[in-house]
N, C-alpha and C. Protein backbone atom coordinates (compact mmCIF):
# COMPACT_ATOMS: atom_id res chain seq x y z
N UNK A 1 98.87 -29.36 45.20
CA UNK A 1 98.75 -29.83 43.86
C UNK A 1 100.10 -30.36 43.42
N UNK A 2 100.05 -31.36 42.68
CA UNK A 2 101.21 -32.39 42.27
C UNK A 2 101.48 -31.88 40.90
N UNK A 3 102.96 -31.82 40.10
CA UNK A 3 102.84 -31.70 38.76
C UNK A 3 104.34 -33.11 38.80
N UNK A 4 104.39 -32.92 37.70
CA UNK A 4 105.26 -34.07 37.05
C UNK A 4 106.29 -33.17 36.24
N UNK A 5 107.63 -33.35 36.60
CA UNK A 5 108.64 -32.49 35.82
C UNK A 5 110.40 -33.29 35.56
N UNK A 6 110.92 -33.55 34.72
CA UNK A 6 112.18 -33.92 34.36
C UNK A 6 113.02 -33.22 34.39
N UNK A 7 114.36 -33.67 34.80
CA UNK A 7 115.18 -33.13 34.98
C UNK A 7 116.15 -33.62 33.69
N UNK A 8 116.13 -34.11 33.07
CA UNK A 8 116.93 -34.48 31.72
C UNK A 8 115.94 -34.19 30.37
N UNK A 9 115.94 -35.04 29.74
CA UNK A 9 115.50 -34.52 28.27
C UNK A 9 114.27 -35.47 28.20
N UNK A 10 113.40 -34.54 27.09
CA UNK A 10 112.41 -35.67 27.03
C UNK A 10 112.18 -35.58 25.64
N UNK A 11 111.75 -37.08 25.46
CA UNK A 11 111.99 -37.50 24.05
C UNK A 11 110.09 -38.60 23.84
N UNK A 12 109.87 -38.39 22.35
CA UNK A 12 108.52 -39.24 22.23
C UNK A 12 109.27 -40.48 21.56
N UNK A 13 108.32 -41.47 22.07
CA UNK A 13 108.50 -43.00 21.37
C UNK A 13 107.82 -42.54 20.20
N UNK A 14 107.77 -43.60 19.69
CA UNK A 14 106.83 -44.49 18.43
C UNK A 14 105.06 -44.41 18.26
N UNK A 15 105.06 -44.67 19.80
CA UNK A 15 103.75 -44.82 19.34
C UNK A 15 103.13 -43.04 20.29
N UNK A 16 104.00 -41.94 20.58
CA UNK A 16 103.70 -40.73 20.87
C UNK A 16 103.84 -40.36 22.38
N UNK A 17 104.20 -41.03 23.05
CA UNK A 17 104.61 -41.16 24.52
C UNK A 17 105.74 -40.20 24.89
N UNK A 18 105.65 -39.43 26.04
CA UNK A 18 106.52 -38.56 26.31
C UNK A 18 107.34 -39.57 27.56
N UNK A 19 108.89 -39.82 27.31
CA UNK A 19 109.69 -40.13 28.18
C UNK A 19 111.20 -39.48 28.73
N UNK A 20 111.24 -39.49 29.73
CA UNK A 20 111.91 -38.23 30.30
C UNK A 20 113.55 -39.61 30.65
N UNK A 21 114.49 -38.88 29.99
CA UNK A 21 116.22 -39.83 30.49
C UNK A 21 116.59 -39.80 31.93
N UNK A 22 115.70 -38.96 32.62
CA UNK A 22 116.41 -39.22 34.45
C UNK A 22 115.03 -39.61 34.85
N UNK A 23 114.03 -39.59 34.40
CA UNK A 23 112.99 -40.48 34.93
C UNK A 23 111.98 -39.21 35.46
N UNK A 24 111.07 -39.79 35.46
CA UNK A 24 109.88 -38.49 36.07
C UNK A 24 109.85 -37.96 37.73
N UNK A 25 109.84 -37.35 38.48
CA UNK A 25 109.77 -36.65 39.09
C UNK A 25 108.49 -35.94 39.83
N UNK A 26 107.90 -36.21 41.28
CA UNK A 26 106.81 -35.45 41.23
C UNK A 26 107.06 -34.20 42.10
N UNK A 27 106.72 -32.94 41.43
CA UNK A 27 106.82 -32.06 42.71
C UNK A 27 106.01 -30.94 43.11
N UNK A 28 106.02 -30.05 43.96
CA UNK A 28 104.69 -29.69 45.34
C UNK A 28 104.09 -27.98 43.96
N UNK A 29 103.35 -27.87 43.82
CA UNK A 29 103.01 -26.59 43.34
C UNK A 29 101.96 -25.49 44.32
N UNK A 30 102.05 -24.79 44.44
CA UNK A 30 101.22 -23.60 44.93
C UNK A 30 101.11 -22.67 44.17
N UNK A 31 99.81 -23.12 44.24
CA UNK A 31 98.79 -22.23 43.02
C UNK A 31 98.50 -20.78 43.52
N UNK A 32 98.91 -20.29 42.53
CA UNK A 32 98.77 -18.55 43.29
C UNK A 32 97.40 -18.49 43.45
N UNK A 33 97.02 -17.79 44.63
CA UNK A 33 95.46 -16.97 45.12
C UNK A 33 95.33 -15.90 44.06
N UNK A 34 93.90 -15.99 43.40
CA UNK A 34 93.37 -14.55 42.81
C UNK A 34 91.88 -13.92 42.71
N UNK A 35 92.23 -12.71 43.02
CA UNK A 35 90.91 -12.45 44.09
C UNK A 35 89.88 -12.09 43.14
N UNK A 36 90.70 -11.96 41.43
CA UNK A 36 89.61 -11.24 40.25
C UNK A 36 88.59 -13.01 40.03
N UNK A 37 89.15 -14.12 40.30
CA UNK A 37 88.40 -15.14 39.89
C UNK A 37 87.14 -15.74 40.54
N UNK A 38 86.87 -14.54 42.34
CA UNK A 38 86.25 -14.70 42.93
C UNK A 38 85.02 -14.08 42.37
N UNK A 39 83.90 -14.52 41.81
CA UNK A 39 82.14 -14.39 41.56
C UNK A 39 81.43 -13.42 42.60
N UNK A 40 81.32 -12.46 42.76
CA UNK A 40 81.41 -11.14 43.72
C UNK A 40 79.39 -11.93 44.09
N UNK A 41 79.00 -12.63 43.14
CA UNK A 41 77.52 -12.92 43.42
C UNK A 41 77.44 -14.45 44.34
N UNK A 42 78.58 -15.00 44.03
CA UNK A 42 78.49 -16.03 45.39
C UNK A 42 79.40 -15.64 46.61
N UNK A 43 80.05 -14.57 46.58
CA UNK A 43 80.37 -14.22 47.51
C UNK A 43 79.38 -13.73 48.55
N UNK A 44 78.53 -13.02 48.10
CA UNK A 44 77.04 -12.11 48.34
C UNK A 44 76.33 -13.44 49.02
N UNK A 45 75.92 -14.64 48.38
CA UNK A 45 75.39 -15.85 48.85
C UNK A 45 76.21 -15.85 49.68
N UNK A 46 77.20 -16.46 49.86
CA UNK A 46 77.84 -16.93 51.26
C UNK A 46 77.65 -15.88 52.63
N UNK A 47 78.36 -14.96 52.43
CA UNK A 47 77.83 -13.94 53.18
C UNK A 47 76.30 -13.87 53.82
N UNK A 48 75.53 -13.94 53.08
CA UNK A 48 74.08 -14.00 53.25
C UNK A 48 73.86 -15.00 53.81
N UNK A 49 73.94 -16.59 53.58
CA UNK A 49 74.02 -17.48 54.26
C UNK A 49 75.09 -17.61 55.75
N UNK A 50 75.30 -17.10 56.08
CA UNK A 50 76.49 -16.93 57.05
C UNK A 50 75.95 -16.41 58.41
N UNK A 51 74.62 -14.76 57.52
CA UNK A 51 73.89 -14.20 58.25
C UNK A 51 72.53 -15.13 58.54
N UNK A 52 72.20 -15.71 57.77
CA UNK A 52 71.14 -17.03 57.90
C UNK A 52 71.33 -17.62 59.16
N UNK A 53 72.19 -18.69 58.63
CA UNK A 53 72.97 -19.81 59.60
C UNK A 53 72.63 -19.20 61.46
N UNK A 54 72.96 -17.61 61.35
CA UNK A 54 73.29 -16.80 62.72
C UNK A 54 71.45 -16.53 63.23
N UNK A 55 70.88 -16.12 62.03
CA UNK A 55 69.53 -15.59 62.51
C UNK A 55 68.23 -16.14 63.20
N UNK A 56 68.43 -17.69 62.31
CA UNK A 56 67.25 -18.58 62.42
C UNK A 56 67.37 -19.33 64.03
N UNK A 57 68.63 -19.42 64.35
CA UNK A 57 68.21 -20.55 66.00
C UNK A 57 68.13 -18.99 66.80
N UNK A 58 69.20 -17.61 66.52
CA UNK A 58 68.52 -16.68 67.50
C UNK A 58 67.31 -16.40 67.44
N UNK A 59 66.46 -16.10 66.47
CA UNK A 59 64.99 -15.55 65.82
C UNK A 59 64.05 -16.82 66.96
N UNK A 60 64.22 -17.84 66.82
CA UNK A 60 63.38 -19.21 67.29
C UNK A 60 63.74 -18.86 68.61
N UNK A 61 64.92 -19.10 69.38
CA UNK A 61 65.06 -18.38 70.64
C UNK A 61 64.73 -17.01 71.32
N UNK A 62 64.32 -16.03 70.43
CA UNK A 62 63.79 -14.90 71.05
C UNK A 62 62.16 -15.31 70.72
N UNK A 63 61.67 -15.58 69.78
CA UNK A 63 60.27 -16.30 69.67
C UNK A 63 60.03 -17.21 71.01
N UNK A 64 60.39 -17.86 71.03
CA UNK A 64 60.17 -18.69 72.34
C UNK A 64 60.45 -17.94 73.38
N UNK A 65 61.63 -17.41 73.83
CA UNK A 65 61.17 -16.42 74.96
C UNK A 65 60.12 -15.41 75.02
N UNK A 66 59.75 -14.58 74.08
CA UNK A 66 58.51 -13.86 74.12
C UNK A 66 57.10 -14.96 74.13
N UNK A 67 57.57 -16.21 73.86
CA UNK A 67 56.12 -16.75 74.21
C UNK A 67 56.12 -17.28 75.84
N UNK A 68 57.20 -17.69 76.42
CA UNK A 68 57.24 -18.00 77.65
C UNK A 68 56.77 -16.28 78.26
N UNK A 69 57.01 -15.37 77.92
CA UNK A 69 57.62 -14.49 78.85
C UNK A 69 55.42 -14.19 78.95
N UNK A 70 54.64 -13.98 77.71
CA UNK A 70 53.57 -13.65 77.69
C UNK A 70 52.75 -14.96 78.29
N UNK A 71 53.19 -16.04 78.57
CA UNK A 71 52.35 -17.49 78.94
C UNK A 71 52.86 -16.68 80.40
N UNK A 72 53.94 -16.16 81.20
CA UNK A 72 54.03 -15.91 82.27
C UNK A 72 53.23 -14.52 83.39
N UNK A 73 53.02 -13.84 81.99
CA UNK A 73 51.91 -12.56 82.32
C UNK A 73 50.83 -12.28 82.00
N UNK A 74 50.52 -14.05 81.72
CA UNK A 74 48.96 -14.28 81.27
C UNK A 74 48.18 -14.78 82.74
């Protein structure tokens, strides 16, 4: 994340404009991590989807092997 910061003074024009005497400046910010802003109920979704994502091609793959395996001891 980018912020904008002066190193001299800043002063408004006329018509309400903020202008900075050494000129503007862009520099790097890191936004602190916080774990209270995390939604404990989409966390629960993700999680859950995670276990999804994992269940459905194994579930279809053991389905299909139990149907090969009974087409083979039919």
């Amino acid at each position: 994340m980018l912020t904008i910061v002066c190193a001299g003074t800043i002063e408004l024009t006329a018509e309400g404009a903020a202008t900075c005497s050494s000129g503007w400046m862009t520099q790097t910010v890191v936004v602190p991590f916080d774990p209270s802003a995390i939604d404990p109920s989409i966390v629960a979704a993700m999680f859950g989807a995670g276990f999804l994502l994992f269940f459905t091609p194994w579930a279809a793959a053991f389905g299909f092997s139990k149907l090969l395996q009974a087409i083979r001891s039919f």
